[in-house]
Protein backbone atom coordinates (compact mmCIF):
# COMPACT_ATOMS: atom_id res chain seq x y z
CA UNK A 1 0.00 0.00 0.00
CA UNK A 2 1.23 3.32 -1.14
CA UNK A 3 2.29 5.75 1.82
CA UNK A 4 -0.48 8.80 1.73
CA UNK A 5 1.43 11.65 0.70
CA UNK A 6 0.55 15.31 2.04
CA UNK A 7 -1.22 17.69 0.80
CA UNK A 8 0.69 20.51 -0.89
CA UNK A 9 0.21 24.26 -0.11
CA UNK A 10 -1.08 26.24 -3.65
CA UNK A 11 -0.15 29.84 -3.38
CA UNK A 12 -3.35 31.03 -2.05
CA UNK A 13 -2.53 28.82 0.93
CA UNK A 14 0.88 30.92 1.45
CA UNK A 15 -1.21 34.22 0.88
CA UNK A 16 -3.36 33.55 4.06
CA UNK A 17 -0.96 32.31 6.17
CA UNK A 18 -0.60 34.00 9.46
CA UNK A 19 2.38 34.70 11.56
CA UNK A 20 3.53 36.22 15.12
CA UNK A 21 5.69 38.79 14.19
CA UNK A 22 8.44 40.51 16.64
CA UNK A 23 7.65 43.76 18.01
CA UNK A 24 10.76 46.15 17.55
CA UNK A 25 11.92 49.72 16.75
CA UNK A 26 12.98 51.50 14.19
CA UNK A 27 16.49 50.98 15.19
CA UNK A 28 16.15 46.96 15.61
CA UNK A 29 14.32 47.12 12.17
CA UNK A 30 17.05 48.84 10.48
CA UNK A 31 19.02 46.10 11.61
CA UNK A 32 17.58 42.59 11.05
CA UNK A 33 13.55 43.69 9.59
CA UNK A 34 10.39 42.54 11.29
CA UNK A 35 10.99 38.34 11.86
CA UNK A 36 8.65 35.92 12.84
CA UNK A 37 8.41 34.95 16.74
CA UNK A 38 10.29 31.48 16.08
CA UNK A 39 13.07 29.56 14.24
CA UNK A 40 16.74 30.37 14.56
CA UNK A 41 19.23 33.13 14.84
CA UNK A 42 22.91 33.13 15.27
CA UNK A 43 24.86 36.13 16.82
CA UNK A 44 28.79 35.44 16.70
CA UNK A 45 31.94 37.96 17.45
CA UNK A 46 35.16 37.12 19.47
CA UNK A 47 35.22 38.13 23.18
CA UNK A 48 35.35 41.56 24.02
CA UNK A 49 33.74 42.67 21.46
CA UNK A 50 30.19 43.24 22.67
CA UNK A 51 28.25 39.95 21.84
CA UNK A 52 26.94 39.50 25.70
CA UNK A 53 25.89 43.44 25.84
CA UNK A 54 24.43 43.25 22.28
CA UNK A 55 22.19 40.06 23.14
CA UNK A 56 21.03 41.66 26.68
CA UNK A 57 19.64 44.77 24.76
CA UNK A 58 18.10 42.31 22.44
CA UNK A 59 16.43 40.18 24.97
CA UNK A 60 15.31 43.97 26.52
CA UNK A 61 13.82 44.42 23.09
CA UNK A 62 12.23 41.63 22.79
CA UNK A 63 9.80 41.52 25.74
CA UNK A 64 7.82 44.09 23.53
CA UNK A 65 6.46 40.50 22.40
CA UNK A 66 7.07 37.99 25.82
CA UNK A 67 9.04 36.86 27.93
CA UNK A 68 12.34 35.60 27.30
CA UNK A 69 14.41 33.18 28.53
CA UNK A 70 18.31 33.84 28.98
CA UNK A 71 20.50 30.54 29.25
CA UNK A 72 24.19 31.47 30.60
CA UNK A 73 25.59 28.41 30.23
CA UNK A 74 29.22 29.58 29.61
CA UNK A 75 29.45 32.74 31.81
CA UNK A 76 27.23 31.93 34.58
CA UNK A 77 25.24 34.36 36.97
CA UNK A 78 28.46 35.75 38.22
CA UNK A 79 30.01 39.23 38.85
CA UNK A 80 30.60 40.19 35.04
CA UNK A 81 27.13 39.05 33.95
CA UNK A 82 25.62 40.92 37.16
CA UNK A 83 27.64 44.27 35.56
CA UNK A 84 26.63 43.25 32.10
CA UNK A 85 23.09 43.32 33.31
CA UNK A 86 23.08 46.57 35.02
CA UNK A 87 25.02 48.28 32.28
CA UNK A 88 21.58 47.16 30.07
CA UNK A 89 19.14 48.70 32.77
CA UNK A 90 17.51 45.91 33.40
CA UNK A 91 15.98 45.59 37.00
CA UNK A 92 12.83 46.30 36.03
CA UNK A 93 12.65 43.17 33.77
CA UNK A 94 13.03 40.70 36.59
CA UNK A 95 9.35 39.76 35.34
CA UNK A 96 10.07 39.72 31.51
CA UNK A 97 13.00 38.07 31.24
CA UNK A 98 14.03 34.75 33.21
CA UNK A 99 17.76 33.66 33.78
CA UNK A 100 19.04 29.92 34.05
CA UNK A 101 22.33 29.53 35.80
CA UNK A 102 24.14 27.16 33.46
CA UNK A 103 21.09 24.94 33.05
CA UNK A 104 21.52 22.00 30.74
CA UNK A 105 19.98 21.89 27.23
CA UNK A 106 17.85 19.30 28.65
CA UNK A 107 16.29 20.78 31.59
CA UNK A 108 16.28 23.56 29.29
CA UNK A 109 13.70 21.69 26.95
CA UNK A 110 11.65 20.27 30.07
CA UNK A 111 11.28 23.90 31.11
CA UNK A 112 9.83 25.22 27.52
CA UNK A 113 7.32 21.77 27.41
CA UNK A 114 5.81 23.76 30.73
CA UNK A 115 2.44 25.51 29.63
CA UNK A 116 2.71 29.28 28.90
CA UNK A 117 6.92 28.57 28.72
CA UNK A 118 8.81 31.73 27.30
CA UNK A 119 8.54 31.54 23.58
CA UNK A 120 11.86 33.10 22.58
CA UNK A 121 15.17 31.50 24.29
CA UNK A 122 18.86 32.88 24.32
CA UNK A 123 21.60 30.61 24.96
CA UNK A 124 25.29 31.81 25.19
CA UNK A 125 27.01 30.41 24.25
CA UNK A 126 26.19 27.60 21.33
CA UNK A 127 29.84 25.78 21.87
CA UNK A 128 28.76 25.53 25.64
CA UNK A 129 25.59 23.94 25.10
CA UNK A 130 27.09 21.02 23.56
CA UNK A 131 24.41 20.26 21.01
CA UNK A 132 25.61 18.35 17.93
CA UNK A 133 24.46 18.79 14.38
CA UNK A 134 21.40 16.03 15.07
CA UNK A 135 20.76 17.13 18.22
CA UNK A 136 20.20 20.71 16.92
CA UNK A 137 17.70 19.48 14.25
CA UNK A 138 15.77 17.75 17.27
CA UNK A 139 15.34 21.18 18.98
CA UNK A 140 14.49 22.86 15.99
CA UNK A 141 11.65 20.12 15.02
CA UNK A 142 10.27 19.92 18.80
CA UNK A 143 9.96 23.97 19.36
CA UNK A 144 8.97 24.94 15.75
CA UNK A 145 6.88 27.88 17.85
CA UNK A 146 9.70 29.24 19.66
CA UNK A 147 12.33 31.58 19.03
CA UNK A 148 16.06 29.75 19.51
CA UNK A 149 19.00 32.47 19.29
CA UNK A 150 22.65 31.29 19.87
CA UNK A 151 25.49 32.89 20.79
CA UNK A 152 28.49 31.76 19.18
CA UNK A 153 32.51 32.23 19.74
CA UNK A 154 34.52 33.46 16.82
CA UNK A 155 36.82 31.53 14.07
CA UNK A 156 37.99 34.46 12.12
CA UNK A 157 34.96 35.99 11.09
CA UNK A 158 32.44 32.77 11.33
CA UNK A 159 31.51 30.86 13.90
CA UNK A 160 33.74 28.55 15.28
CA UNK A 161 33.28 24.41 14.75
CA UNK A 162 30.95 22.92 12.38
CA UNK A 163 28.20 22.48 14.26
CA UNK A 164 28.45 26.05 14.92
CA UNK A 165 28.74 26.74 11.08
CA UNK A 166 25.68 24.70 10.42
CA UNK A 167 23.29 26.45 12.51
CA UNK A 168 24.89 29.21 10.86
CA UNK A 169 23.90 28.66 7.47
CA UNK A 170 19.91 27.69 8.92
CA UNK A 171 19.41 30.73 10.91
CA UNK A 172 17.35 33.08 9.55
CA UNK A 173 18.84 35.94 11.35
CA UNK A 174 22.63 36.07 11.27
CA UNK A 175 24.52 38.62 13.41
CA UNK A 176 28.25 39.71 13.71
CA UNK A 177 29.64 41.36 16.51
CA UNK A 178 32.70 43.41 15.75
CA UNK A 179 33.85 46.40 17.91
CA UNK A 180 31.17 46.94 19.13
CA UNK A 181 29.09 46.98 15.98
CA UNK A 182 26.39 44.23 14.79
CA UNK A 183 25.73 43.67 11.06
CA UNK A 184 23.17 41.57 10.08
CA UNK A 185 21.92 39.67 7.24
CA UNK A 186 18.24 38.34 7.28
CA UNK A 187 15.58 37.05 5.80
CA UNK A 188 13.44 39.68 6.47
CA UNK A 189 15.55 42.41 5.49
CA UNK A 190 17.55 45.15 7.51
CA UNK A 191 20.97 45.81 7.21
CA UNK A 192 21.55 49.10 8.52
CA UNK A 193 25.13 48.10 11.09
CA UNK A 194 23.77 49.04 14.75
CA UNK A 195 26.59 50.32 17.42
CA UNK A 196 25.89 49.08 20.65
CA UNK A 197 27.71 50.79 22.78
CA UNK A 198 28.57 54.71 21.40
CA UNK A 199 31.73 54.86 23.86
CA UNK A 200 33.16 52.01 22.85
CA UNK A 201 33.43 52.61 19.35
CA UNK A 202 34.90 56.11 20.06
CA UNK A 203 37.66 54.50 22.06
CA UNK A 204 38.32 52.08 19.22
CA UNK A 205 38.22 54.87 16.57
CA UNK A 206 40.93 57.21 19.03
CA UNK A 207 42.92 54.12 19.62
CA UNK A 208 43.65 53.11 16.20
């Protein structure tokens, strides 16, 4: 017996289709467009550069549409992620945006199988989360409504390992961190570069 095959979408099916879309400003428009509330981004730089300041003002952005759901697994809720925090202005978030102290990827899924779980998650970084290629694709498939965004350490100017460079080439969002500047390229358009911190770059700029 022949195994049913399903139904194909004609392009009046794509024309109805309806999406969550973020809520952003101008500013995080510029960068990256207007993306759907789910699938993958990728946000990579070398340290010092930014990346953990960059993806705190995101996740402060990104309440406009829920909560979110911050996964330190590589620096931990220590001292310089307490600074990093403040330096975002973020104490009156405490209700917005939820951190996990180095919790595993899979406590990390039990937590987002809860009813009314945060539906966008940010885990620095990918190489600390361990996930392989497969294992990735198994997120991805189980969470298709939620919003995965990795941080990622720097090979030269791509992620670094293979797995890394994978998830890279999925995302629909790709960020690079550089001196304090993110580029982006996305699916959804954008591409304005957006400084993330003004000082920083001026100290750059009068250091070179």
């Amino acid at each position: 017996m022949a195994k049913q095959v399903k139904r194909a979408l004609s392009i009046n099916d794509i024309y109805k289709m309806k999406f969550t879309d973020l809520e952003v400003s101008e500013d995080w428009e510029a960068l990256f467009g207007i993306p759907e509330c789910s699938g993958v981004w990728m946000i990579w730089g070398h340290s010092g550069n930014g990346k953990t300041r960059f993806a705190l003002k995101l996740a402060k952005e990104l309440t406009k549409t829920g909560k979110v759901l911050y996964n330190t697994l590589e620096e931990g809720a220590r001292k310089s992620f307490q600074r990093a925090v403040k330096q975002s202005y973020l104490k009156g978030y405490s209700r917005k945006i939820i951190v996990l102290n180095r919790e595993p990827i899979e406590e990390m899924k039990n937590r987002l199988r809860r009813p009314k779980a945060p539906k966008i998650a940010i885990i620095d970084s990918f190489q600390y989360s361990g996930l392989t290629k497969a294992q990735y694709k198994e997120l991805k498939e189980e969470f298709p409504d939620v919003l995965f965004i990795f941080l990622s350490h720097a090979e030269g100017k791509h992620p670094e390992g293979r797995p890394a460079k994978f998830v890279r080439y999925d995302a629909d969002v790709k960020i690079h961190i550089d001196s304090y500047i993110a580029s982006a390229v996305s699916r959804y358009g954008g591409g304005k570069p957006y400084i993330i911190w003004e000082e920083g770059v001026k100290e750059l700029e009068g250091s070179l």
